[in-house]
C-alpha atoms as a PDB file:
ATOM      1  CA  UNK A   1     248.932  81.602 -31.191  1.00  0.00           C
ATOM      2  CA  UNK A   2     246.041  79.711 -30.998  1.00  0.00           C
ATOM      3  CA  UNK A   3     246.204  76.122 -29.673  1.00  0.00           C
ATOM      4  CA  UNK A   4     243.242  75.202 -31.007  1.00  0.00           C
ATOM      5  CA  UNK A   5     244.505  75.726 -34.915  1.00  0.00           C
ATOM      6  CA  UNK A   6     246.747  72.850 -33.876  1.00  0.00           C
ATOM      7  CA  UNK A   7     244.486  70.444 -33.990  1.00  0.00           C
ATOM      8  CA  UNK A   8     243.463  69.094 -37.570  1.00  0.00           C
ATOM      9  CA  UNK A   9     240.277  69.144 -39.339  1.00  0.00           C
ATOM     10  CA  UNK A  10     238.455  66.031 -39.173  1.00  0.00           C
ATOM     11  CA  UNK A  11     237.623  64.195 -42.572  1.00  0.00           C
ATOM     12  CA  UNK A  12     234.569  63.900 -44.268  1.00  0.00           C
ATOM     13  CA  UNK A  13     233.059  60.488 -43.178  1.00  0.00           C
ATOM     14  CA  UNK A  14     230.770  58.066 -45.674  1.00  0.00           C
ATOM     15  CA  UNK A  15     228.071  57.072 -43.728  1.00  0.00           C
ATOM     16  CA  UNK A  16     225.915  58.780 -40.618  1.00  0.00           C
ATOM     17  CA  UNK A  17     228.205  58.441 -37.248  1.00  0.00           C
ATOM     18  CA  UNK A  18     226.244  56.277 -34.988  1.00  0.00           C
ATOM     19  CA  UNK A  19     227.081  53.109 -37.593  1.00  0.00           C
ATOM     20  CA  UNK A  20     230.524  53.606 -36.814  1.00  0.00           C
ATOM     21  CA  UNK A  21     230.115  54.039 -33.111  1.00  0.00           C
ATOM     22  CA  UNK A  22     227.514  50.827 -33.224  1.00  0.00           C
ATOM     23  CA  UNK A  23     230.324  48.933 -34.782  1.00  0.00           C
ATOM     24  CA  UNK A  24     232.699  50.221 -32.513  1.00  0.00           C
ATOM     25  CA  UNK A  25     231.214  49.490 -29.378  1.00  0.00           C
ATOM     26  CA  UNK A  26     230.448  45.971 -31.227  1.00  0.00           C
ATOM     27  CA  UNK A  27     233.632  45.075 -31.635  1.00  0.00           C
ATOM     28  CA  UNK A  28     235.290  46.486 -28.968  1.00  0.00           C
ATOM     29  CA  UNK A  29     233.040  43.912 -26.710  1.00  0.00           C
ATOM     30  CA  UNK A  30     233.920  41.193 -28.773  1.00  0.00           C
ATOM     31  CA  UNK A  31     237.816  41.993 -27.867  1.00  0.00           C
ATOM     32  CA  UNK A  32     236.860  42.245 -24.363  1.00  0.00           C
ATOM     33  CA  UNK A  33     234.728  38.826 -24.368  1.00  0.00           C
ATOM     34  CA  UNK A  34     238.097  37.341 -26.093  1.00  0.00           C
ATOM     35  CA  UNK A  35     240.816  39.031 -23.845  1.00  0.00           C
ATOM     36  CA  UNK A  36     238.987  37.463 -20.773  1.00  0.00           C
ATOM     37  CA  UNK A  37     238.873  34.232 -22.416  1.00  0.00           C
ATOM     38  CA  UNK A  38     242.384  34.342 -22.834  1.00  0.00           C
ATOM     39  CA  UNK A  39     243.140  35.941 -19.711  1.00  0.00           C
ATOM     40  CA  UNK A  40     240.838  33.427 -17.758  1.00  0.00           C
ATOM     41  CA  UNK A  41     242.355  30.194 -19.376  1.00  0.00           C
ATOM     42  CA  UNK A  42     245.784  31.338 -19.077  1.00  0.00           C
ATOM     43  CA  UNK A  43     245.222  31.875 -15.104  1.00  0.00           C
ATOM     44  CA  UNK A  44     243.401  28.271 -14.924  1.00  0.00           C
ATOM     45  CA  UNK A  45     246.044  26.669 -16.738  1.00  0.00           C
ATOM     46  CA  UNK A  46     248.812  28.318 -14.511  1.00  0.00           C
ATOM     47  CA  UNK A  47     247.116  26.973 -11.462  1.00  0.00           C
ATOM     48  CA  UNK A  48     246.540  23.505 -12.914  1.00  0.00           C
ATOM     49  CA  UNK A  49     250.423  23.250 -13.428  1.00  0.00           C
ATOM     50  CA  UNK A  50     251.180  23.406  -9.928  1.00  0.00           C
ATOM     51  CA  UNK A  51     249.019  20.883  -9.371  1.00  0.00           C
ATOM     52  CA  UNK A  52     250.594  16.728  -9.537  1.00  0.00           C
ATOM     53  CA  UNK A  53     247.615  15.022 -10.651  1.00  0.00           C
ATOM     54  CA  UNK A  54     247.497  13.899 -14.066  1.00  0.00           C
ATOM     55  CA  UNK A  55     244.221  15.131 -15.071  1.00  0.00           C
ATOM     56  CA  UNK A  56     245.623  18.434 -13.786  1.00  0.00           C
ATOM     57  CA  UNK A  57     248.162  18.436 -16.048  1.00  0.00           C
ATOM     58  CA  UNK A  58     246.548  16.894 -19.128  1.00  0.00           C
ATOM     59  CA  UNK A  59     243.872  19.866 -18.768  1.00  0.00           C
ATOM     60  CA  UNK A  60     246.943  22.120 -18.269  1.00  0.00           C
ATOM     61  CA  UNK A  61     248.043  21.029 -21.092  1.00  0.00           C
ATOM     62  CA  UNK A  62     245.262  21.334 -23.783  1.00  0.00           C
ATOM     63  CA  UNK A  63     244.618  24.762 -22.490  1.00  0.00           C
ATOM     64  CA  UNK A  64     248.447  25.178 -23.378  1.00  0.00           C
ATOM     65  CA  UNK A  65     247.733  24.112 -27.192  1.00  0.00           C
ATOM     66  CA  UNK A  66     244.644  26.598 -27.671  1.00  0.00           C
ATOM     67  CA  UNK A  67     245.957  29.622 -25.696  1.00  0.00           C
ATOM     68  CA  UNK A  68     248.133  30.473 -28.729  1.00  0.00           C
ATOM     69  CA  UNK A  69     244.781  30.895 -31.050  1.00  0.00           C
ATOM     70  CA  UNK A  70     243.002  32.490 -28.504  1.00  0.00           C
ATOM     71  CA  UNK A  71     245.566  35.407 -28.126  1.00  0.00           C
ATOM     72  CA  UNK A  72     246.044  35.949 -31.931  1.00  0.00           C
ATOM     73  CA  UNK A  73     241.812  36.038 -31.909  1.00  0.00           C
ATOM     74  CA  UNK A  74     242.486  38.359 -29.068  1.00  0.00           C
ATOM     75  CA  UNK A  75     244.782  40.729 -31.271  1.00  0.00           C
ATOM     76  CA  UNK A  76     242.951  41.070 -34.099  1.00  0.00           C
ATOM     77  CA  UNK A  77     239.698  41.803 -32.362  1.00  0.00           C
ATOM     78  CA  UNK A  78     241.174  44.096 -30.933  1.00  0.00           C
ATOM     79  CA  UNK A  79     242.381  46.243 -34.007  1.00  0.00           C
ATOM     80  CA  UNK A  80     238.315  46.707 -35.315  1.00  0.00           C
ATOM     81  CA  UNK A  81     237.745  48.884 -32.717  1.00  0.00           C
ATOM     82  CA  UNK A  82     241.013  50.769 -33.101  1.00  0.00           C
ATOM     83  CA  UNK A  83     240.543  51.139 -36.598  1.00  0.00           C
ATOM     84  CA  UNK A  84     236.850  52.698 -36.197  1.00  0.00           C
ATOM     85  CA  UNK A  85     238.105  55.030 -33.327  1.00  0.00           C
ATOM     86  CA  UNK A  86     240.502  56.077 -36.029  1.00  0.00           C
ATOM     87  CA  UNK A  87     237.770  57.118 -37.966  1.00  0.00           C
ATOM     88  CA  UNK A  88     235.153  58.436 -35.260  1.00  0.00           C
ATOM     89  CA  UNK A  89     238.242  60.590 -33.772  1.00  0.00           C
ATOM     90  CA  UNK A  90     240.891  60.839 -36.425  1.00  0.00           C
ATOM     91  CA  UNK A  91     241.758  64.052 -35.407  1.00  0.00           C
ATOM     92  CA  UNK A  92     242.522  63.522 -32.107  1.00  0.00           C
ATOM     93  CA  UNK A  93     243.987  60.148 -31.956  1.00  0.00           C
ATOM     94  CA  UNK A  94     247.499  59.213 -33.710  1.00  0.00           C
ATOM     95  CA  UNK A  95     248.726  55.729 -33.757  1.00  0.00           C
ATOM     96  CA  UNK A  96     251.957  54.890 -35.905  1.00  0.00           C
END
């Protein structure tokens, strides 16, 4: 048996590769740039907690009331470049 029948053939794509991989790489830093944002507020805000003062906590907590925009921006940057990998490597990559 070959293993190499196992692997499907990859479908017919509309437009030259390199758009797709342009986008890709596009959006993919976008979801990085957003995921630190997230990741960096989150950390700030944690250490502002432990601290007593109020303007501590008052920054604390308006980082609090954004964070939960900034991950959902986080999430659905992130599925652009997941969606274009798809494409690029369909045949390779399966994601239910």
């Amino acid at each position: 048996m070959n293993p190499s029948s196992l692997i499907p053939e990859p479908d017919v794509i509309p437009v030259h590769w390199g758009w797709l991989h342009f986008f890709f790489l596009l959006t993919f830093i976008l979801h990085l740039l957003f995921m630190n944002a997230m990741l960096g507020t989150g950390i700030i805000a944690l250490f502002k907690s432990f601290k007593d003062t109020k303007e501590d906590l008052s920054i604390a907590k308006e980082i609090g009331l954004k964070l939960p925009y900034t991950i959902a921006f986080t999430i659905n940057m992130g599925v652009a470049p997941l969606l274009f990998i798809q494409v690029l490597y369909g045949n390779f990559i399966y994601t239910s």
